[in-house]
N, C-alpha and C. Protein backbone atom coordinates (compact mmCIF):
# COMPACT_ATOMS: atom_id res chain seq x y z
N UNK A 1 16.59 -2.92 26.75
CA UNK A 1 15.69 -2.71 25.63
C UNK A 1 15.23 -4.07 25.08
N UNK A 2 13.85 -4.13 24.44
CA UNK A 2 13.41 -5.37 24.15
C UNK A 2 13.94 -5.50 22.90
N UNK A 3 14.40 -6.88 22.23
CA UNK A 3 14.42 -7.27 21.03
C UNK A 3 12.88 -7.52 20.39
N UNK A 4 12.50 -7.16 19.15
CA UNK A 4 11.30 -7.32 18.45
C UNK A 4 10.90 -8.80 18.47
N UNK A 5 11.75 -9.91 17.86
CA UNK A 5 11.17 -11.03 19.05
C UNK A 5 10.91 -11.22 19.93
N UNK A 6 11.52 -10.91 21.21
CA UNK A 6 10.74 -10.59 22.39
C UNK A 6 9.56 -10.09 22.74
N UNK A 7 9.56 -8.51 21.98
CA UNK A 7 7.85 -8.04 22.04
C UNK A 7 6.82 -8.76 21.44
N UNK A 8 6.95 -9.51 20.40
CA UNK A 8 6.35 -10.45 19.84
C UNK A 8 5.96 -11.52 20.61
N UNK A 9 6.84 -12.02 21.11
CA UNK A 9 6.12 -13.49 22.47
C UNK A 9 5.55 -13.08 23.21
N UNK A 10 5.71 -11.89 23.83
CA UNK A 10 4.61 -11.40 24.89
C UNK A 10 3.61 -10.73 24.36
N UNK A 11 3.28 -9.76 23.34
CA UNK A 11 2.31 -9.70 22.68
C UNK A 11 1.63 -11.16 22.52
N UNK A 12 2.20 -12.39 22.19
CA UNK A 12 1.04 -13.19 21.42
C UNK A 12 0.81 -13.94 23.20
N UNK A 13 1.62 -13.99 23.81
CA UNK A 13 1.35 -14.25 25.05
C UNK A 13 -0.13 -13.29 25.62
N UNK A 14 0.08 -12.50 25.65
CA UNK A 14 -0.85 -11.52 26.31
C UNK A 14 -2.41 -11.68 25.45
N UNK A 15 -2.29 -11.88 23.99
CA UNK A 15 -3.54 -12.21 23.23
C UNK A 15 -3.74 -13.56 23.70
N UNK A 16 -2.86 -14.41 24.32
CA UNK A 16 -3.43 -15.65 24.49
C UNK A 16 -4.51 -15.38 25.60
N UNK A 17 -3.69 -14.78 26.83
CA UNK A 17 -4.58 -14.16 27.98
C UNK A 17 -5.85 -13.49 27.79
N UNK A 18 -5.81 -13.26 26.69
CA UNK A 18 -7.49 -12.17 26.46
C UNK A 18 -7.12 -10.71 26.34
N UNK A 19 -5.58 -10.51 26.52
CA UNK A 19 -5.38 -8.72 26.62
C UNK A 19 -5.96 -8.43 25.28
N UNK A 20 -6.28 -7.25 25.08
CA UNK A 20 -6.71 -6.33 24.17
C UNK A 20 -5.68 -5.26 24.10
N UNK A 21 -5.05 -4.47 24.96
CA UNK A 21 -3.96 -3.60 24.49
C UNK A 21 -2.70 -3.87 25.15
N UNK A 22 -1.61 -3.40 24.71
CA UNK A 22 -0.25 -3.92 24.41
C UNK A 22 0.21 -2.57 25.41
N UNK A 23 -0.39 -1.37 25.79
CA UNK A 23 0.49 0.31 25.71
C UNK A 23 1.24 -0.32 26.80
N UNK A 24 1.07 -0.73 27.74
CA UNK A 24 1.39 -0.59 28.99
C UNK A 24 2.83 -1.33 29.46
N UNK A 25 2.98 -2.08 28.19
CA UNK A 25 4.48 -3.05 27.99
C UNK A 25 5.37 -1.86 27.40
N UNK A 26 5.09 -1.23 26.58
CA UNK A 26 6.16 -0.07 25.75
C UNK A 26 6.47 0.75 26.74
N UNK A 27 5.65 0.76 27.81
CA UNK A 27 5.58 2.24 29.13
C UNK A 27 6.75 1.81 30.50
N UNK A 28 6.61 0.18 30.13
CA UNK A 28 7.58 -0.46 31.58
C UNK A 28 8.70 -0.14 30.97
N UNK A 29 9.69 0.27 32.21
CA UNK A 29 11.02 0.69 32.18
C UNK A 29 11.68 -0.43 31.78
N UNK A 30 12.88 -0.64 30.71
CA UNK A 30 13.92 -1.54 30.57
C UNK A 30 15.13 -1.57 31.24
């Protein structure tokens, strides 16, 4: 399971990239 810091670095990671939605990280298996 992710720690909320964790989802947080890759969220701002992924806005660095240009992503626009996040769903598809909550959907990958831990």
């Amino acid at each position: 399971m992710a720690t909320a810091d964790a989802v947080v670095k890759v969220a701002q990671r992924a806005e660095a990239l240009g992503y626009d939605s996040l769903w598809t990280i909550e959907r990958l298996p831990s």
